[in-house]
N, C-alpha and C. Protein backbone atom coordinates (compact mmCIF):
# COMPACT_ATOMS: atom_id res chain seq x y z
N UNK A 1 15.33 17.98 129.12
CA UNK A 1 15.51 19.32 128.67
C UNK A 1 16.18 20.16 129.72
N UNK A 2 15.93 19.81 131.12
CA UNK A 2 16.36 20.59 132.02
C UNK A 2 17.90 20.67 132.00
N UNK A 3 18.40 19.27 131.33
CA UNK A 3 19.68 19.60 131.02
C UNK A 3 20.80 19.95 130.00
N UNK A 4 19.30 20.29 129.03
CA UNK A 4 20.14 20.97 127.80
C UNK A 4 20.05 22.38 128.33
N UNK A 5 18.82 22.78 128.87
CA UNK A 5 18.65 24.44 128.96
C UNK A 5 20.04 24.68 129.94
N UNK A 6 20.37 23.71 131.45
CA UNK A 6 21.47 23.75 132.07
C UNK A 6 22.43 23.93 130.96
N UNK A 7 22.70 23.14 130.16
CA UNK A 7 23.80 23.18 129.33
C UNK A 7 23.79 24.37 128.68
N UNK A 8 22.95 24.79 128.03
CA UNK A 8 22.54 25.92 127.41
C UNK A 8 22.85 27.10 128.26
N UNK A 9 22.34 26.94 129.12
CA UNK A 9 22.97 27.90 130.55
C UNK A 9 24.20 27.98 131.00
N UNK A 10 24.79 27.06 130.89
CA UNK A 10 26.35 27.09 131.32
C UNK A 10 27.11 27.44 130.08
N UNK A 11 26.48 26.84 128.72
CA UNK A 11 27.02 27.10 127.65
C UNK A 11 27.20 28.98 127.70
N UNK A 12 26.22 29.93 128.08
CA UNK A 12 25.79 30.67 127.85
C UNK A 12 26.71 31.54 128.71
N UNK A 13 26.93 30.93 130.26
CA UNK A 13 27.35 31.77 130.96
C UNK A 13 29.03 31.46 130.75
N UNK A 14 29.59 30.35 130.05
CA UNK A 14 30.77 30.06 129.57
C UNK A 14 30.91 31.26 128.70
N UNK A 15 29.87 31.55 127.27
CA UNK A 15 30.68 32.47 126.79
C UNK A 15 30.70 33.59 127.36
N UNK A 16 29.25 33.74 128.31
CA UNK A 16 29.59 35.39 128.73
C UNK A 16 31.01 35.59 129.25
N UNK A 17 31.50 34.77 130.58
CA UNK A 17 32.78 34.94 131.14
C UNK A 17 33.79 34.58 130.04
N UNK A 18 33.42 34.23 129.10
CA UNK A 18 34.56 34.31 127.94
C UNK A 18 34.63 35.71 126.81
N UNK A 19 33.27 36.37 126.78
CA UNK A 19 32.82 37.42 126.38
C UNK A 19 33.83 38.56 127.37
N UNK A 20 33.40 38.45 128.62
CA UNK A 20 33.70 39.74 129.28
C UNK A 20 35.66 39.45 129.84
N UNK A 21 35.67 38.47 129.59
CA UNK A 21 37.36 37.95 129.19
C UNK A 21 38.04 38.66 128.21
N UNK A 22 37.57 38.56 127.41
CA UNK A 22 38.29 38.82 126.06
C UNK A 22 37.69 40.29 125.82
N UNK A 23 36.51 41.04 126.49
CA UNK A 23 36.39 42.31 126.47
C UNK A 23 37.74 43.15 127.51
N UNK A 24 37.81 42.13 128.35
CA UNK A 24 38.71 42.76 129.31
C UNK A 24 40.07 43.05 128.94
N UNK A 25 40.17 41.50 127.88
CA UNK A 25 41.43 41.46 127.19
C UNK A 25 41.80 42.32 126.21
N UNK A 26 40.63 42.43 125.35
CA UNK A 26 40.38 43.54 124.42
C UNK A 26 40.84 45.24 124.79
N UNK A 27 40.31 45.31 126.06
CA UNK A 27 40.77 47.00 126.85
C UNK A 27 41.91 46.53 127.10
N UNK A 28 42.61 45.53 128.26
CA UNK A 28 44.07 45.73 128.52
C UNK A 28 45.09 45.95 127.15
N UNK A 29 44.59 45.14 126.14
CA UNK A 29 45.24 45.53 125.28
C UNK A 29 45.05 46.62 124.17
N UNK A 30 43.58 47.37 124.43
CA UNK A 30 44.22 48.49 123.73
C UNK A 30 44.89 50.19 124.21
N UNK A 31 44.47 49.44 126.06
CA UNK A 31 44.94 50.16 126.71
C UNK A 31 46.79 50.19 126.48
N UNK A 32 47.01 48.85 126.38
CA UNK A 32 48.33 48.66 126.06
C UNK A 32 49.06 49.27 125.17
N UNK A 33 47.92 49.43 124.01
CA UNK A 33 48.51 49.71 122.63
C UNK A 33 48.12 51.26 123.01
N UNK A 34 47.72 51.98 123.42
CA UNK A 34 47.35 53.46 123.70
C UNK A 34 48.76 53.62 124.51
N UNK A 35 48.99 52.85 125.24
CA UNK A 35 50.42 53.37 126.60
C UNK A 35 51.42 52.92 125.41
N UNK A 36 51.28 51.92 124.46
CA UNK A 36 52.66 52.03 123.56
C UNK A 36 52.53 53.46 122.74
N UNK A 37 51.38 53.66 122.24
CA UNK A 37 51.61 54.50 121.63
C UNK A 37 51.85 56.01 122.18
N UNK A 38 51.95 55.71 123.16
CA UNK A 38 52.01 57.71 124.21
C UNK A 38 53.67 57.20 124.46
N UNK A 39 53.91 56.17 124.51
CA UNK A 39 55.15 55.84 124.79
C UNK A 39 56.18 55.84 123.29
N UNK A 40 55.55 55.61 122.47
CA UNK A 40 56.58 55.70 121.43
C UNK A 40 56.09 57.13 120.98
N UNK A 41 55.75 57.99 121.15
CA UNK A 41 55.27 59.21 120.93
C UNK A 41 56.25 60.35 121.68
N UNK A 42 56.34 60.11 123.25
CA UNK A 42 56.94 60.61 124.27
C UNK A 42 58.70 60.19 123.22
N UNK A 43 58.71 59.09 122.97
CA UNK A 43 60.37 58.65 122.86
C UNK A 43 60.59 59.92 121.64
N UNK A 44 59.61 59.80 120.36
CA UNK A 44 59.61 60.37 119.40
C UNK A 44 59.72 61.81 119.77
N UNK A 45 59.51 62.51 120.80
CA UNK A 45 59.34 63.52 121.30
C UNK A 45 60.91 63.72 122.16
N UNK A 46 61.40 62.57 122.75
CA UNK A 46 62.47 63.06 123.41
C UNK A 46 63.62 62.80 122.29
N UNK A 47 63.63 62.39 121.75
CA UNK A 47 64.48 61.84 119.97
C UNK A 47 64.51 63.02 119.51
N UNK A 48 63.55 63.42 119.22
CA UNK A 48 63.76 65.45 118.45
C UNK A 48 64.31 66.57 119.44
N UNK A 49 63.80 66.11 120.60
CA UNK A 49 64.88 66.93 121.76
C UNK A 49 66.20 66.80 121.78
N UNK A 50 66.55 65.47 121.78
CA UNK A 50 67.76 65.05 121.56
C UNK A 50 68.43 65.69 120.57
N UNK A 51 68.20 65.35 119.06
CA UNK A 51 68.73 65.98 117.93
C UNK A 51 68.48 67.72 117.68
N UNK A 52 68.10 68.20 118.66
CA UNK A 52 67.97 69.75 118.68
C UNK A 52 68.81 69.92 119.62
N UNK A 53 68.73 69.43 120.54
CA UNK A 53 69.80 69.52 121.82
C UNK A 53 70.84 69.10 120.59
N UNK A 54 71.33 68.09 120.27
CA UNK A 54 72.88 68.14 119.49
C UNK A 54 72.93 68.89 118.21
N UNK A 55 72.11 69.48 117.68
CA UNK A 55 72.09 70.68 116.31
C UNK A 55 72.62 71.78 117.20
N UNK A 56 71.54 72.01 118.26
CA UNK A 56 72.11 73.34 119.04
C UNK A 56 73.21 73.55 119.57
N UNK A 57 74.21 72.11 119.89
CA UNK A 57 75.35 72.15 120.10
C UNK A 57 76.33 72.07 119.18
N UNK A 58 75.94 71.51 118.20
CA UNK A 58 77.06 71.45 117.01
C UNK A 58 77.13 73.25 116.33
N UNK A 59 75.81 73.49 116.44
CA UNK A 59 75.94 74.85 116.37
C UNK A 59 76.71 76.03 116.86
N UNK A 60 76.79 75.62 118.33
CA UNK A 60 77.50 76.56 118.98
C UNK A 60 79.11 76.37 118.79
N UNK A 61 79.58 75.29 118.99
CA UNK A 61 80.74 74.45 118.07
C UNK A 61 80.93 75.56 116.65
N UNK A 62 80.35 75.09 116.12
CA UNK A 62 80.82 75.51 114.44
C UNK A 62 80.38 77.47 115.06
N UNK A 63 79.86 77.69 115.83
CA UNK A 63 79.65 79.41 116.00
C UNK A 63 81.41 80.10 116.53
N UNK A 64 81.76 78.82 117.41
CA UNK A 64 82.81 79.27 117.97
C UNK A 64 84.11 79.11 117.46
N UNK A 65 83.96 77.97 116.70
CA UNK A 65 85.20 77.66 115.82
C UNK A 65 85.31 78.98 114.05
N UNK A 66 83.93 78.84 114.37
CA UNK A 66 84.48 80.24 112.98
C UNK A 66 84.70 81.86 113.46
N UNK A 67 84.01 81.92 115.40
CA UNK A 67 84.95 83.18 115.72
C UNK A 67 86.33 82.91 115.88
N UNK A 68 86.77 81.66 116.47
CA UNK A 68 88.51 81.44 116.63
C UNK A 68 88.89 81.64 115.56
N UNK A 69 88.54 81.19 114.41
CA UNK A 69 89.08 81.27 113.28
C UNK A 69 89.19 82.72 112.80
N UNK A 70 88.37 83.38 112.88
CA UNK A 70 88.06 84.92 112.58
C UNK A 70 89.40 85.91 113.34
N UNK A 71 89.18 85.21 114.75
CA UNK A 71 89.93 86.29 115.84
C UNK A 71 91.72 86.25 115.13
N UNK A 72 91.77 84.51 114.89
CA UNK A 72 93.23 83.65 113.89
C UNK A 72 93.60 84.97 113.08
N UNK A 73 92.52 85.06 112.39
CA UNK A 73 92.31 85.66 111.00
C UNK A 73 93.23 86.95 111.29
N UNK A 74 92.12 87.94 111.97
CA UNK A 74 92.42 89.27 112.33
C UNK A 74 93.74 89.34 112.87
N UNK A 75 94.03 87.87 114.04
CA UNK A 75 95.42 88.43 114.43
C UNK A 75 96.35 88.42 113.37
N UNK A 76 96.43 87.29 112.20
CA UNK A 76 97.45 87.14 111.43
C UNK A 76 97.83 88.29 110.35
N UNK A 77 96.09 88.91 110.07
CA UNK A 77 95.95 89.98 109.29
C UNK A 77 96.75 91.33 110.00
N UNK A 78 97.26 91.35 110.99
CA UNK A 78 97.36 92.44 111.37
C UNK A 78 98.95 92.20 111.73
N UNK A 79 99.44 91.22 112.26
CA UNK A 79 101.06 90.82 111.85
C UNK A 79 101.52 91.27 110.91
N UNK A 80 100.81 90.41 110.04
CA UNK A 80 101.26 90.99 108.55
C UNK A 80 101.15 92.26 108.03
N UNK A 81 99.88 92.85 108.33
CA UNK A 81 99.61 94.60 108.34
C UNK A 81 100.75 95.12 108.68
N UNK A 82 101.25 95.07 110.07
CA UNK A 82 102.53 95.69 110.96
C UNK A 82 103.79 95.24 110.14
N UNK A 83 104.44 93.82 110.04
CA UNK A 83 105.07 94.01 109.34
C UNK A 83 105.45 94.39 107.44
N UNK A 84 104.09 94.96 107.35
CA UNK A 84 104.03 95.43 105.39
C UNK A 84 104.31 96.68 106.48
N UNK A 85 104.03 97.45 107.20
CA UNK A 85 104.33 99.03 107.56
C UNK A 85 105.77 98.82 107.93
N UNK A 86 106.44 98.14 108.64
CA UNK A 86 107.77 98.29 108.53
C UNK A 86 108.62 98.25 107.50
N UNK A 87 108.25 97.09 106.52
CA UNK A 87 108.78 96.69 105.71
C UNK A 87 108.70 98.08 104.86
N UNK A 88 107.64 98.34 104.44
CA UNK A 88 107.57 99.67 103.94
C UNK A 88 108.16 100.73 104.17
N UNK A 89 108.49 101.09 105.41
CA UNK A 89 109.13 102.36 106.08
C UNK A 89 110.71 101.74 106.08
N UNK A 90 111.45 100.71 106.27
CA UNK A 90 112.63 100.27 105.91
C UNK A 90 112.63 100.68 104.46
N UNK A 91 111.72 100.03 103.35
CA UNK A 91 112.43 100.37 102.17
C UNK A 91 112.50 101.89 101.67
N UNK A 92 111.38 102.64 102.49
CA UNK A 92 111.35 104.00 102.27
C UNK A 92 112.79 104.80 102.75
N UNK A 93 113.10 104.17 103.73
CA UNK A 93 113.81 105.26 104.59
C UNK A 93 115.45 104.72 103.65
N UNK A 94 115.61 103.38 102.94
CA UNK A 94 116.67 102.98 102.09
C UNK A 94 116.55 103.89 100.85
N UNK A 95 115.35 103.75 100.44
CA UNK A 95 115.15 105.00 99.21
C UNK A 95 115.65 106.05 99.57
N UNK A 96 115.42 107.02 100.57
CA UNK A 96 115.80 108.28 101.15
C UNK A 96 116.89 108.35 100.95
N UNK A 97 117.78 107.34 101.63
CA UNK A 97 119.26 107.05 101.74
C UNK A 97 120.10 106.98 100.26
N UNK A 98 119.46 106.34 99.39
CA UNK A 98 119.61 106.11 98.08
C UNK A 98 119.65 107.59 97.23
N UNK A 99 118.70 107.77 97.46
CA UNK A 99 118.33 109.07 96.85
C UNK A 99 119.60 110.37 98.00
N UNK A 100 119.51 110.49 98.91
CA UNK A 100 120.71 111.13 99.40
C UNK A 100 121.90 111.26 99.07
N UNK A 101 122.63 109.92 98.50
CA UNK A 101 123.68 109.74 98.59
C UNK A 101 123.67 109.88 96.72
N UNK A 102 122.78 110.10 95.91
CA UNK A 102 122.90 110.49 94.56
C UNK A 102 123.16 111.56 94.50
N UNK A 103 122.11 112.48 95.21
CA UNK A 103 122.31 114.41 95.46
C UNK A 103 123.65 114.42 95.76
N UNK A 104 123.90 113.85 97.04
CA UNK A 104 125.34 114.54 97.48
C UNK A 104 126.75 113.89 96.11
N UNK A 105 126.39 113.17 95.59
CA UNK A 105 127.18 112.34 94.63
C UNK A 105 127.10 113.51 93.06
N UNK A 106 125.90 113.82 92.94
CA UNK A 106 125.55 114.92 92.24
C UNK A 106 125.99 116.66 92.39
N UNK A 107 125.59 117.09 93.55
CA UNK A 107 126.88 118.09 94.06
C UNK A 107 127.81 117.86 94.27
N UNK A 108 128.26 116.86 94.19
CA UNK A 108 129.79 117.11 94.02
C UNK A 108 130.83 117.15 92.95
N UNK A 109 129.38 116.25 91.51
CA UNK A 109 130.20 116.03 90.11
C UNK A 109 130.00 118.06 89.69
N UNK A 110 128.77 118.52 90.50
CA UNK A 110 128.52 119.95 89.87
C UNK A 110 129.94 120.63 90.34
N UNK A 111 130.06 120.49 92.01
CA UNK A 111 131.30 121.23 92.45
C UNK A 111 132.32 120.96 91.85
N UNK A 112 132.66 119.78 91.09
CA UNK A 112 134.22 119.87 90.35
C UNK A 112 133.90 120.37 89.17
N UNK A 113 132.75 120.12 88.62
CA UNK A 113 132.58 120.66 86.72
C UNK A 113 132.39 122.43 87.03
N UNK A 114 132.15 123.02 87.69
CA UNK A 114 131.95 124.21 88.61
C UNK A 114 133.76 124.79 88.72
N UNK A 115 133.89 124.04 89.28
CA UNK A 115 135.84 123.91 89.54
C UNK A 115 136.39 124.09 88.34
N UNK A 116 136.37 122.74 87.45
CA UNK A 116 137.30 123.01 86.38
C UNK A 116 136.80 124.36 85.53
N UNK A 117 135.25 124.41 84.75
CA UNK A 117 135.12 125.40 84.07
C UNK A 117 135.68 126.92 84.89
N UNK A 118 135.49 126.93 86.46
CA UNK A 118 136.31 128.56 86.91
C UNK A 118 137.76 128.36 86.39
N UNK A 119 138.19 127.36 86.38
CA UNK A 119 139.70 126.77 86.16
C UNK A 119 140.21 127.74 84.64
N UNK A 120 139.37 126.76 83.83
CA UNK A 120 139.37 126.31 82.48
C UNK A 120 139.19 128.08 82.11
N UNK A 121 137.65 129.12 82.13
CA UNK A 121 137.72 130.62 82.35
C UNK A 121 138.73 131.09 82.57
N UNK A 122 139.40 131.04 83.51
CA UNK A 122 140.70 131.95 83.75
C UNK A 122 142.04 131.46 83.00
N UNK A 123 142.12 130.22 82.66
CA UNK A 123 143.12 129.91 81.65
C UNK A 123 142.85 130.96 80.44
N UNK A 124 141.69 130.42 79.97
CA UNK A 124 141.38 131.67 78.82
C UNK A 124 141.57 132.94 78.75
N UNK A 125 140.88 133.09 80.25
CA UNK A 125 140.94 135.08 80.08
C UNK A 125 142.36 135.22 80.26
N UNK A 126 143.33 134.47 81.47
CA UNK A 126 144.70 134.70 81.15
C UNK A 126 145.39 135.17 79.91
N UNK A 127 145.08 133.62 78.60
CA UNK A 127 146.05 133.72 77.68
C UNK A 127 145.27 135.20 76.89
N UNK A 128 144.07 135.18 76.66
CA UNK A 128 143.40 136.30 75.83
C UNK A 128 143.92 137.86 76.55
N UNK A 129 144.25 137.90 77.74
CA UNK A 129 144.88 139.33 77.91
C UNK A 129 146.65 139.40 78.08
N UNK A 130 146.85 138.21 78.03
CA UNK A 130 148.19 138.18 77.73
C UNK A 130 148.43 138.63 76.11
N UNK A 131 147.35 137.94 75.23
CA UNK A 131 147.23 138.61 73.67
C UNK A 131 147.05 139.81 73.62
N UNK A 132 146.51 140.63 74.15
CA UNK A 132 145.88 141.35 74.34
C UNK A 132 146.87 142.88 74.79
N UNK A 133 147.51 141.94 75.73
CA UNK A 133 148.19 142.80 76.33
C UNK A 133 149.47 142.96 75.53
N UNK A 134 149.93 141.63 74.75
CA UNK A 134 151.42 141.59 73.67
C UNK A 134 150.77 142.62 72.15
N UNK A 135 149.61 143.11 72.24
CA UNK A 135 149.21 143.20 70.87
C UNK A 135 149.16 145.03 71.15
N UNK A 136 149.17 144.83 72.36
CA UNK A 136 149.06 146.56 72.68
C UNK A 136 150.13 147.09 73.12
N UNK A 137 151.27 146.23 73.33
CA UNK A 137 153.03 146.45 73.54
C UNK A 137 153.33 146.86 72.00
N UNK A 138 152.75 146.13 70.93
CA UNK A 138 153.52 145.70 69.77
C UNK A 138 152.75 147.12 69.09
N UNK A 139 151.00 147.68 69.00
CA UNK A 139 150.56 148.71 68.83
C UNK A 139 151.80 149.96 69.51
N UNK A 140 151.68 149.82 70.47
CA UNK A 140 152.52 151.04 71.01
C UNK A 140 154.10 151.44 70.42
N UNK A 141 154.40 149.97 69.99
CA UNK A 141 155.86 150.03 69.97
C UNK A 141 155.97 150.45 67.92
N UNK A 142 154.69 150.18 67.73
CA UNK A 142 154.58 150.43 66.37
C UNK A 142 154.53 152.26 66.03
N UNK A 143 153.50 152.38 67.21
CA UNK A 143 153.27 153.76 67.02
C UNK A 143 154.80 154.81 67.17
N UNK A 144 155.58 154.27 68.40
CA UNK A 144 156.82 154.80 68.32
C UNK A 144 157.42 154.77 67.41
N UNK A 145 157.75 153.63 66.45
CA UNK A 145 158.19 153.07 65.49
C UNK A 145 157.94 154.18 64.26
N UNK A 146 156.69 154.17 64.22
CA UNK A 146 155.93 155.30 62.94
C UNK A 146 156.23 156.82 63.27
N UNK A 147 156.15 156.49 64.45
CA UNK A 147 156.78 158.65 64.91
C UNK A 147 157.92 158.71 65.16
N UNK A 148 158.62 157.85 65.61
CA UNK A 148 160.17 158.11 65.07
C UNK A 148 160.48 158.05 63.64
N UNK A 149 159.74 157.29 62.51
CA UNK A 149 159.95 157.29 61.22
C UNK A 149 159.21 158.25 60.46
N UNK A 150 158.26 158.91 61.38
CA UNK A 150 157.62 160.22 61.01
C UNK A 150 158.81 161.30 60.85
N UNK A 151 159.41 161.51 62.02
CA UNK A 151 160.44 162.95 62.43
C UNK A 151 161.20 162.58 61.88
N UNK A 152 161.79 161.11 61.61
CA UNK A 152 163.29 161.14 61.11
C UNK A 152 162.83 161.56 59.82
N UNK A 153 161.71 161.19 59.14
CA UNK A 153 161.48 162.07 57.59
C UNK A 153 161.17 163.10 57.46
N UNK A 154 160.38 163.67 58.77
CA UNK A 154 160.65 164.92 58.24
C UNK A 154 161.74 165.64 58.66
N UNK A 155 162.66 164.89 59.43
CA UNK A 155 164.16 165.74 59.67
C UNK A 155 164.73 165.98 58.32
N UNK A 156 164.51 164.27 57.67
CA UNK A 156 165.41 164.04 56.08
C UNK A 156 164.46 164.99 55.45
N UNK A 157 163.10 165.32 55.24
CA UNK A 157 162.63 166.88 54.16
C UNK A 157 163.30 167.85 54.92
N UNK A 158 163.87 167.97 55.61
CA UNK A 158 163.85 169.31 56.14
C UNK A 158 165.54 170.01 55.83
N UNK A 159 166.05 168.82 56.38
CA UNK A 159 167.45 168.89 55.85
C UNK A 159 167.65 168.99 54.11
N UNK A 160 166.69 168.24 53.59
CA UNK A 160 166.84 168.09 51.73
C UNK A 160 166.23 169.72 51.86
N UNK A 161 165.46 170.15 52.37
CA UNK A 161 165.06 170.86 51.73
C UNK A 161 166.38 172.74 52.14
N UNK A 162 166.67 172.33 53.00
CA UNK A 162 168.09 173.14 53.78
C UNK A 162 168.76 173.43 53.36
């Protein structure tokens, strides 16, 4: 018996050192699995840093590319602004010109129609007192006419009656 209980004893102290083996093994490895997991935790942690760090940069990217674009904007908007004000004040100042050269084109059809009608007036009043004036030769010359044919009749009663 002394060497079953030995056996029994060694059996015993076999599993303990196989017990506190595999307890040991048991902690290294869930110590292991605790350091994986702080470790894939930490990664998971620097992974979202990462992708915030590159959001925050793509951000600033797309912040700056839509002020260039903006500043693009304003400058082109304002080219074009400047040249619609020239363009505008060229066609204005052609209108002006346009319109100038009708007036003066216009006083001048008035100054000849102005012209001929003073023209055309004095032709008239001419011939009308030239009538005027033949009609009051021919009155006068009538009236002589009638008082010389007045006296000569009454010379002829005067003599008939003599």
């Amino acid at each position: 018996m002394d060497q079953h209980t030995q056996l029994k004893k060694e059996a015993q102290i076999t599993l303990k050192n196989v017990e506190d083996e595999n307890r040991i093994n048991e902690r290294e490895l869930k110590q292991d699995l605790r350091s994986l997991k702080v470790s894939k935790k930490e990664q998971e942690v620097r992974h979202q840093e990462y992708l915030n760090a590159l959001t925050k940069e793509k951000n600033k990217q797309q912040t700056k590319l839509r002020h260039d674009f903006e500043r693009i904007s304003n400058e082109i908007h304002q080219k074009y602004k400047h040249k619609m004000e020239l363009l505008r004040k060229e066609m204005d100042d052609k209108r002006k010109n346009q319109i100038k050269m009708i007036q003066e084109k216009k006083d001048l059809a008035i100054k000849e129609l102005t012209t001929k009608h003073a023209k055309k007036y004095a032709e008239i009043k001419n011939y009308y007192t030239e009538i005027t004036a033949t009609n009051l030769d021919i009155i006068i010359q009538l009236k002589d006419t009638l008082a010389l044919d007045r006296k000569e009749d009454a010379d002829t009663r005067r003599k008939k009656s003599d």
